[in-house]
PDB file of N, CA and C in Angstrom:
ATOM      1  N   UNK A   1       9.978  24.687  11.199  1.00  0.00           N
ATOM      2  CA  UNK A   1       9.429  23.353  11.063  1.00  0.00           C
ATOM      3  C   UNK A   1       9.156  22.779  12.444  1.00  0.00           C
ATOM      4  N   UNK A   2       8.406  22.350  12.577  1.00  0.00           N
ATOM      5  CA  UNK A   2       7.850  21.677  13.683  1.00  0.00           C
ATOM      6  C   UNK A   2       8.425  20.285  14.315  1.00  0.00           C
ATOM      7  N   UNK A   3       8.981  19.938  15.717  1.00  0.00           N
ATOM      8  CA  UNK A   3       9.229  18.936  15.280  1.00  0.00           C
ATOM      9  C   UNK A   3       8.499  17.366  15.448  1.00  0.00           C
ATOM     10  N   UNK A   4       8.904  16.414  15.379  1.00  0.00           N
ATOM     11  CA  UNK A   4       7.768  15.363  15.783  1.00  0.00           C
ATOM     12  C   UNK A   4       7.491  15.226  17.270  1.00  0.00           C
ATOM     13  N   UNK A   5       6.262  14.428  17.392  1.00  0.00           N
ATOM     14  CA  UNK A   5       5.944  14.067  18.526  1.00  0.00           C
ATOM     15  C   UNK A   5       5.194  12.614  19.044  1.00  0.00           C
ATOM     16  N   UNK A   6       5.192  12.269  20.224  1.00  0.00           N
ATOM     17  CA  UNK A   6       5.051  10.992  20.182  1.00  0.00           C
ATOM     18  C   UNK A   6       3.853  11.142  20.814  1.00  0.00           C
ATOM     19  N   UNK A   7       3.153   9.883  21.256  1.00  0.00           N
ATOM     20  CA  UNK A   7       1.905   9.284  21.864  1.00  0.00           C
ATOM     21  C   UNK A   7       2.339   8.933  23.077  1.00  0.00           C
ATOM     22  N   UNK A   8       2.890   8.541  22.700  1.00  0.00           N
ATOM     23  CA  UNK A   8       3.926   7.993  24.407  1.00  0.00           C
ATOM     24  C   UNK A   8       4.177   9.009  25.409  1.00  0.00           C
ATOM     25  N   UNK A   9       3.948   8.873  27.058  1.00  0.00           N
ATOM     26  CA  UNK A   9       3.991  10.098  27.586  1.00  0.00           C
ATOM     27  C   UNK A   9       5.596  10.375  27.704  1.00  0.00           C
ATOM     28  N   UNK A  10       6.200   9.668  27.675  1.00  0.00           N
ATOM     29  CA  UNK A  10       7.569  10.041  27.842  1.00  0.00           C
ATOM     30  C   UNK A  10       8.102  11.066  26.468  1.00  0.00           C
ATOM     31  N   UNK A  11       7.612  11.165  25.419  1.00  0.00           N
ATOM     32  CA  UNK A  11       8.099  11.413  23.776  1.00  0.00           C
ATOM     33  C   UNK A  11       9.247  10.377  23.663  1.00  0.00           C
ATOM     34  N   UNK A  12       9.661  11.345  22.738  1.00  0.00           N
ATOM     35  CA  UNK A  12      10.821  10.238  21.674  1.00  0.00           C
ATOM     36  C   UNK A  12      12.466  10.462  23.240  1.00  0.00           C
ATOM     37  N   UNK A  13      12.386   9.400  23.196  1.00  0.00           N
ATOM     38  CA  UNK A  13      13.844   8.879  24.188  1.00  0.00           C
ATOM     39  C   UNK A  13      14.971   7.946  23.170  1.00  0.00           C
ATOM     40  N   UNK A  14      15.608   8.203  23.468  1.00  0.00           N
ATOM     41  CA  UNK A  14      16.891   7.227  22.555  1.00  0.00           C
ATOM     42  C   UNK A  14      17.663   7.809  21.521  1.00  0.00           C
ATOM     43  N   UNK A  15      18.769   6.747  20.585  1.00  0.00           N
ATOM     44  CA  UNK A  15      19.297   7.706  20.037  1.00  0.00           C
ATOM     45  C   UNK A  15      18.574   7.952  18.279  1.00  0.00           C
ATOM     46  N   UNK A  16      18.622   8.600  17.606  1.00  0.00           N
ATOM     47  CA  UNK A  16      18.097   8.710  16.947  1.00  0.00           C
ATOM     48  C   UNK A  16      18.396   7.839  15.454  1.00  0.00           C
ATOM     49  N   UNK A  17      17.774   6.857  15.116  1.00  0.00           N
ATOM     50  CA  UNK A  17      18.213   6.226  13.888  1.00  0.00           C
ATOM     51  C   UNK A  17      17.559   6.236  12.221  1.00  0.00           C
ATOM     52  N   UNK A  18      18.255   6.151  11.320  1.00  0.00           N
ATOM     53  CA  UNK A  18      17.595   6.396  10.027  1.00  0.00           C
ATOM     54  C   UNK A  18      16.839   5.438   9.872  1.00  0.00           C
ATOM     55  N   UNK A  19      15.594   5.683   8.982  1.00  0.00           N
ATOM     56  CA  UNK A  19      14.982   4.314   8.593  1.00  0.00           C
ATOM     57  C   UNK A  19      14.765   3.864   7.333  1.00  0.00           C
ATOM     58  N   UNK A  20      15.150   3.287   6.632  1.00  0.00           N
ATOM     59  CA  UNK A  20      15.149   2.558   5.242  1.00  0.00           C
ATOM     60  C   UNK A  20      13.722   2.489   4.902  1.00  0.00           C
ATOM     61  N   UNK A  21      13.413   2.546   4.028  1.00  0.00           N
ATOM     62  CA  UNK A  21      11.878   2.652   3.123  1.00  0.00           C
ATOM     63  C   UNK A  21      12.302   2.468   1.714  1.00  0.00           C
ATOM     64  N   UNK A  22      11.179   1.911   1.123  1.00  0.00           N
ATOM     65  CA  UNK A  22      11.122   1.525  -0.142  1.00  0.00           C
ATOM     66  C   UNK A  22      10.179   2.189  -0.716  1.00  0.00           C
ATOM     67  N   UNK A  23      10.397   3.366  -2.188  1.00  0.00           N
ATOM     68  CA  UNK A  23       9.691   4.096  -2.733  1.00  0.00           C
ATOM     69  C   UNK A  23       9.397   3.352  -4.147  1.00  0.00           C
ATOM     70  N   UNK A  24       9.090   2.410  -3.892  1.00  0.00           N
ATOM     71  CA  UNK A  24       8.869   1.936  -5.636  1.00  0.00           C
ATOM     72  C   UNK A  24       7.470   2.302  -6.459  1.00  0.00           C
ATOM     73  N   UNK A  25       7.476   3.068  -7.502  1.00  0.00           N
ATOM     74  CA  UNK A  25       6.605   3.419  -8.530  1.00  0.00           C
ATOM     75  C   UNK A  25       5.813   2.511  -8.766  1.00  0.00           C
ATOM     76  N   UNK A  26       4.336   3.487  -9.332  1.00  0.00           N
ATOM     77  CA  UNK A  26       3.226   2.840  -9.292  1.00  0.00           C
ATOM     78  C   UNK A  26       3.369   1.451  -9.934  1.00  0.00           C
ATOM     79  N   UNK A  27       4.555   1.857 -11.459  1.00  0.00           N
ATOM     80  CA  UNK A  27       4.431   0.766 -12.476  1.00  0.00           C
ATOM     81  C   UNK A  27       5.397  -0.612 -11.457  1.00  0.00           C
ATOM     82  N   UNK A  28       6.280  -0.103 -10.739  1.00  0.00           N
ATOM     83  CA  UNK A  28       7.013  -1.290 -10.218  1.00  0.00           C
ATOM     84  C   UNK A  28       5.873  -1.716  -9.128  1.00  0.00           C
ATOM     85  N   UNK A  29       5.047  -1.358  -8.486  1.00  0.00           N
ATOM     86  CA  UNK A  29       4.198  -2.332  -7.662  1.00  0.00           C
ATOM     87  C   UNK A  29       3.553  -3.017  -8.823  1.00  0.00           C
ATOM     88  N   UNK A  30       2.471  -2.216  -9.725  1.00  0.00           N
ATOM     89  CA  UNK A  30       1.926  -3.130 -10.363  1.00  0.00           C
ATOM     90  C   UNK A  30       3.097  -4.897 -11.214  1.00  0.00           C
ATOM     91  N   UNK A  31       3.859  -4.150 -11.270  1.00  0.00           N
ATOM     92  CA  UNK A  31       4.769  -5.609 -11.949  1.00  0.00           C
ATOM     93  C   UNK A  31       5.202  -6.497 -10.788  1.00  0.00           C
ATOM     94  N   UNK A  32       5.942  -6.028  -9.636  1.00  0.00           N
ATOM     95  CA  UNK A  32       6.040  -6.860  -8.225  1.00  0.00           C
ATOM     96  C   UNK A  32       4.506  -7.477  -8.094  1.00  0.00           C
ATOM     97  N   UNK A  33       3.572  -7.058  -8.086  1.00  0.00           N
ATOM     98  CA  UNK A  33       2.489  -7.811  -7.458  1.00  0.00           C
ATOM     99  C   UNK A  33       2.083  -8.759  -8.725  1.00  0.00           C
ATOM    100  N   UNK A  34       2.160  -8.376  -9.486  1.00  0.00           N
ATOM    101  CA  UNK A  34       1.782  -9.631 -11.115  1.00  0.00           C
ATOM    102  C   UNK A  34       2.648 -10.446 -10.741  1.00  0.00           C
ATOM    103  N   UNK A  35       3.756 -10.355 -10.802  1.00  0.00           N
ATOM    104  CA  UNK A  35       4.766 -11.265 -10.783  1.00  0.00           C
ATOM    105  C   UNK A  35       4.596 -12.342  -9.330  1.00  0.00           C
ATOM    106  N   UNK A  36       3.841 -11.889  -8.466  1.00  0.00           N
ATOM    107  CA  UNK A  36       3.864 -12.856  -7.308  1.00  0.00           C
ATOM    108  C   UNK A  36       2.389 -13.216  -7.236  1.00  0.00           C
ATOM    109  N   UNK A  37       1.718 -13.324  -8.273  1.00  0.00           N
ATOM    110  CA  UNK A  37       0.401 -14.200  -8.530  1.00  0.00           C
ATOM    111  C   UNK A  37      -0.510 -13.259  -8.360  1.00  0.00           C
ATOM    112  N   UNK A  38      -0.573 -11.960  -8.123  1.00  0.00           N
ATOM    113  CA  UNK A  38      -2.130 -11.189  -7.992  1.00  0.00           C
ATOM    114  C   UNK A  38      -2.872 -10.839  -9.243  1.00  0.00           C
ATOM    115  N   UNK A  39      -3.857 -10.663  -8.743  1.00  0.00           N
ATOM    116  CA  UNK A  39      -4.700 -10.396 -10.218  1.00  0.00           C
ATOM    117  C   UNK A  39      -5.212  -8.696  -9.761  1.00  0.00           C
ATOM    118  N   UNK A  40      -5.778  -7.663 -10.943  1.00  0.00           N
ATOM    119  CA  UNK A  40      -6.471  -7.302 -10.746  1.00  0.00           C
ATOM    120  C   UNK A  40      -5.379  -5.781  -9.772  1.00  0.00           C
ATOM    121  N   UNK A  41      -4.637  -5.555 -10.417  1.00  0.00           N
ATOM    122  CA  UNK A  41      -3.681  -4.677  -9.456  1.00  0.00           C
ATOM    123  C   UNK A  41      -4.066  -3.329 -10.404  1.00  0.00           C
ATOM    124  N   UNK A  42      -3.906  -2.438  -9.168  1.00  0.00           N
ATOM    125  CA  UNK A  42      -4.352  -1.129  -9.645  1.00  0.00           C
ATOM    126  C   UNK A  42      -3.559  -0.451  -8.631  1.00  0.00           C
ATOM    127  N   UNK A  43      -2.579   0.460  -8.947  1.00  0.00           N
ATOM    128  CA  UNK A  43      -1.624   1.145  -8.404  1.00  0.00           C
ATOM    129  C   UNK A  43      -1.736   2.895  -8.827  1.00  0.00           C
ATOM    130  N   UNK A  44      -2.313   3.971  -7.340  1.00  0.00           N
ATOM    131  CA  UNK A  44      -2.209   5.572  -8.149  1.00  0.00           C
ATOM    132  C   UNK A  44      -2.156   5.922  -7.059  1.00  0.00           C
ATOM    133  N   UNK A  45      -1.588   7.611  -7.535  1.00  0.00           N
ATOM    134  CA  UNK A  45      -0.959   8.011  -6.680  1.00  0.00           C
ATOM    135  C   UNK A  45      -2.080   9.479  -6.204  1.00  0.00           C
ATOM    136  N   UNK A  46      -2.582  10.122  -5.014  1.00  0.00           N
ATOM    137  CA  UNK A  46      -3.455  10.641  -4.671  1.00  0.00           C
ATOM    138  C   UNK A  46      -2.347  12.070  -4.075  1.00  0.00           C
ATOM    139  N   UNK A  47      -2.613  13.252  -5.088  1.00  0.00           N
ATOM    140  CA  UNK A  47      -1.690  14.274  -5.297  1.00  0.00           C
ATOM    141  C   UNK A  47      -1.975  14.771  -3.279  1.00  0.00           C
ATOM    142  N   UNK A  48      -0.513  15.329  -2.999  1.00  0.00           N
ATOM    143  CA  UNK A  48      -0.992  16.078  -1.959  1.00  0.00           C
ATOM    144  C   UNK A  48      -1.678  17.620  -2.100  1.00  0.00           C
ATOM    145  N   UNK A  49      -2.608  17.962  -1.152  1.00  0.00           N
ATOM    146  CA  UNK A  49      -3.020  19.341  -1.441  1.00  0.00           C
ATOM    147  C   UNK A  49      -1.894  20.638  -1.934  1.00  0.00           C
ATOM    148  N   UNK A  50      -0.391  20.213  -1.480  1.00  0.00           N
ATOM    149  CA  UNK A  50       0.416  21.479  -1.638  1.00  0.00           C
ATOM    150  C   UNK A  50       1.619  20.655  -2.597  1.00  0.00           C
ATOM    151  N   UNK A  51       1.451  21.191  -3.620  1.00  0.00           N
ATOM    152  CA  UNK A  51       2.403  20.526  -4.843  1.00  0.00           C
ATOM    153  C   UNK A  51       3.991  20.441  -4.238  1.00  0.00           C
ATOM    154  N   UNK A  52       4.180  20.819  -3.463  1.00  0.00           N
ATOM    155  CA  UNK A  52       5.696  20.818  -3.142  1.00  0.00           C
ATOM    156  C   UNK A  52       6.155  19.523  -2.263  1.00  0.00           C
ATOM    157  N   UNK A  53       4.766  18.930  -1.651  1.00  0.00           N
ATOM    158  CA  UNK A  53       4.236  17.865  -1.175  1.00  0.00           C
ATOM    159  C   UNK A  53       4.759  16.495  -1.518  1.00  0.00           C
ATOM    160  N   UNK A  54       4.886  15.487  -1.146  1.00  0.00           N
ATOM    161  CA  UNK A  54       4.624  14.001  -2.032  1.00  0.00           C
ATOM    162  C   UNK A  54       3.307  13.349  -1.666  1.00  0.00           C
ATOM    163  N   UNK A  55       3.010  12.790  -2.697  1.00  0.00           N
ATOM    164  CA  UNK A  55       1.475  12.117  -2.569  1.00  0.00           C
ATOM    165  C   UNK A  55       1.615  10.757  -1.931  1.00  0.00           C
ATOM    166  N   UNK A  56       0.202  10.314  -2.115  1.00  0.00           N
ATOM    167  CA  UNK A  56      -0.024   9.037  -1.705  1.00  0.00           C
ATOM    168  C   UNK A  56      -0.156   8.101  -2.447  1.00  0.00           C
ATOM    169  N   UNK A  57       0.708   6.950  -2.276  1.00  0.00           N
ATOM    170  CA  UNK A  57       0.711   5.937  -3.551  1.00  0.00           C
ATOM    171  C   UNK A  57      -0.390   5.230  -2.973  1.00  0.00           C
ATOM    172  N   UNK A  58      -1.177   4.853  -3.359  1.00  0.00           N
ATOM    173  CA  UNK A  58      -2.423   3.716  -2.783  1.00  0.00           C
ATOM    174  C   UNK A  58      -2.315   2.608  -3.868  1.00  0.00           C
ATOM    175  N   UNK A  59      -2.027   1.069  -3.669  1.00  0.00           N
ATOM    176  CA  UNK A  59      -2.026   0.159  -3.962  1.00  0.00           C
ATOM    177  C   UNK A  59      -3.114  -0.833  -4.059  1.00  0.00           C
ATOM    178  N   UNK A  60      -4.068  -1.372  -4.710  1.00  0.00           N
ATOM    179  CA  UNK A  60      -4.863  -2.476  -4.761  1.00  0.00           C
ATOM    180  C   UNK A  60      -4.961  -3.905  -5.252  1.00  0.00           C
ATOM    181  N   UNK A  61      -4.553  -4.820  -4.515  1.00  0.00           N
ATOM    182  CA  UNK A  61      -4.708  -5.934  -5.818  1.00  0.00           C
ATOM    183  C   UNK A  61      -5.611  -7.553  -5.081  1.00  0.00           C
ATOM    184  N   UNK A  62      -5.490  -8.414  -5.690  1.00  0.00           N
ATOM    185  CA  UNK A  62      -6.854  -9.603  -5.196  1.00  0.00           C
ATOM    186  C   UNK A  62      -6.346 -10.559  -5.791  1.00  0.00           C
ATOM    187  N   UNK A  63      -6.203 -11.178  -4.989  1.00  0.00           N
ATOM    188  CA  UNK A  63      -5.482 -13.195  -5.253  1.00  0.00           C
ATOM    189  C   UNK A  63      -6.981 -13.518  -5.891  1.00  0.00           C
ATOM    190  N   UNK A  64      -6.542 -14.028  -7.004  1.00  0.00           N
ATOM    191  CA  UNK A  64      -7.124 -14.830  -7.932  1.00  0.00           C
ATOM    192  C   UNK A  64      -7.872 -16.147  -7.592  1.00  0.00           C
ATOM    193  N   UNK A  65      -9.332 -15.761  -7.793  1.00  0.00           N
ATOM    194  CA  UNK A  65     -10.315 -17.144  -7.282  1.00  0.00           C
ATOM    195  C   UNK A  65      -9.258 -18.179  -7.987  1.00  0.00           C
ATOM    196  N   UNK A  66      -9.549 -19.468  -7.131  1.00  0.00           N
ATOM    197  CA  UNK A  66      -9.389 -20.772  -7.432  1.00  0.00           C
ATOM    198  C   UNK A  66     -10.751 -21.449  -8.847  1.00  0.00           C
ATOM    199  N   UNK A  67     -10.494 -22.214  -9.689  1.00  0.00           N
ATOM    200  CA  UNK A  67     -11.811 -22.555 -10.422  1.00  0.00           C
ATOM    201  C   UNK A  67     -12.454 -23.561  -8.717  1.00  0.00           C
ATOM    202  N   UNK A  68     -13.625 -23.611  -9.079  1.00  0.00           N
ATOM    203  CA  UNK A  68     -14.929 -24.210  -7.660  1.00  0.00           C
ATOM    204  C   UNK A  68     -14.670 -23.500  -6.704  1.00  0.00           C
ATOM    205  N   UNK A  69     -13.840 -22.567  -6.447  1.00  0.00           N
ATOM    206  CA  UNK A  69     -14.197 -21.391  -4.996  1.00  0.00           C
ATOM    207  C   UNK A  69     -15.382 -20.543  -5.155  1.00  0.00           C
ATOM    208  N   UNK A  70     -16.238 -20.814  -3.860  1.00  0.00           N
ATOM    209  CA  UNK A  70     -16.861 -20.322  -3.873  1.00  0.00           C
ATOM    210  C   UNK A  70     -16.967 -18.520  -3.559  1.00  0.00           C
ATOM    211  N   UNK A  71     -17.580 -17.771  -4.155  1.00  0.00           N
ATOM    212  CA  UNK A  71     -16.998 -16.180  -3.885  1.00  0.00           C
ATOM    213  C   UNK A  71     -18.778 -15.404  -3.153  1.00  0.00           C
ATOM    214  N   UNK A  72     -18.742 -14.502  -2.545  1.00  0.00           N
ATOM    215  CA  UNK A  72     -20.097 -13.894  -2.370  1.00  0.00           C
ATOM    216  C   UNK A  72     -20.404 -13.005  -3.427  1.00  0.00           C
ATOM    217  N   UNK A  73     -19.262 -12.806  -3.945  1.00  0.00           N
ATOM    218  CA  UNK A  73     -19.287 -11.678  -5.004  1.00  0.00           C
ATOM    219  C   UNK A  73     -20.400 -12.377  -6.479  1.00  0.00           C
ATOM    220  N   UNK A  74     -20.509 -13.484  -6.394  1.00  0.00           N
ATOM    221  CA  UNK A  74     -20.898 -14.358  -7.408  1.00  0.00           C
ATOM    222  C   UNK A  74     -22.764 -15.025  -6.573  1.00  0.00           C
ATOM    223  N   UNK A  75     -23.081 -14.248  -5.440  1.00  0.00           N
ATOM    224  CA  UNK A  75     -24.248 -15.138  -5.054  1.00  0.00           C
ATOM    225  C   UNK A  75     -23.672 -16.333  -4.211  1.00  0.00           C
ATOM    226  N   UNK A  76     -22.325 -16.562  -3.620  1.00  0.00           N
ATOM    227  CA  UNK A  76     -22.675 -18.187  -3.219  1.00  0.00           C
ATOM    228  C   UNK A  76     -22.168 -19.186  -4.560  1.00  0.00           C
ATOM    229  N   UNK A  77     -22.154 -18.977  -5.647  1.00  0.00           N
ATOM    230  CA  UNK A  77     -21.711 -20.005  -6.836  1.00  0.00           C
ATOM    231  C   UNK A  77     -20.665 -20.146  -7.199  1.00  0.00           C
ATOM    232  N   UNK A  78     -20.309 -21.685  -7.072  1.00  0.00           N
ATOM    233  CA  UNK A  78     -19.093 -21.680  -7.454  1.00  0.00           C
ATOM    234  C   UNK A  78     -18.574 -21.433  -8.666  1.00  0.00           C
ATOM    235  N   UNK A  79     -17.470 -20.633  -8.795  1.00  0.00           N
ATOM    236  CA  UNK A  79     -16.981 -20.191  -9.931  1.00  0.00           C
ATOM    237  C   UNK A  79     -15.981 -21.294 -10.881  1.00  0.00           C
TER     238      UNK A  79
END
C-alpha cells in the first residue's frame, strides 16, 4: 500500500491524529436535510470502479423559493 503524501514541500510533519467523519446514509441525509427546511433533496451513491471500494455519496438539495422571489429559472417572474 502506498503511503500518503502531501502538497506541502515539507510532507506530513507532526504527530499523527485520528479524524472523526460522519458516514450517514443516503436515506439519513435525505431526512437531515427535510428536516432543516430543504426542498427537493436527492441523495446517491456513485459505485467505485473496484467493488471492494466505497463509493461516492453525492448529495443535492435547494432552499425553497420564498412566494414573490424572484427566480431566473422562471424568466425573471415572480413566483
Amino acid at each position: 500500500m502506498r503511503s500518503p503524501r502531501s502538497r506541502a514541500p515539507s510532507g506530513f510533519t507532526g504527530k499523527v491524529l485520528p479524524v472523526q467523519r460522519w458516514a450517514y446514509s443516503e436515506e439519513m441525509w435525505h431526512g437531515i436535510l427535510l428536516h432543516h427546511g430543504f426542498a427537493e433533496v436527492e441523495a446517491r451513491v456513485i459505485e467505485a470502479p473496484d467493488p471492494e471500494n466505497l463509493g461516492t455519496l453525492i448529495v443535492q438539495a435547494r432552499v425553497p423559493r420564498r412566494a414573490g422571489e424572484v427566480s431566473p429559472a422562471n424568466g425573471g417572474r415572480r413566483g
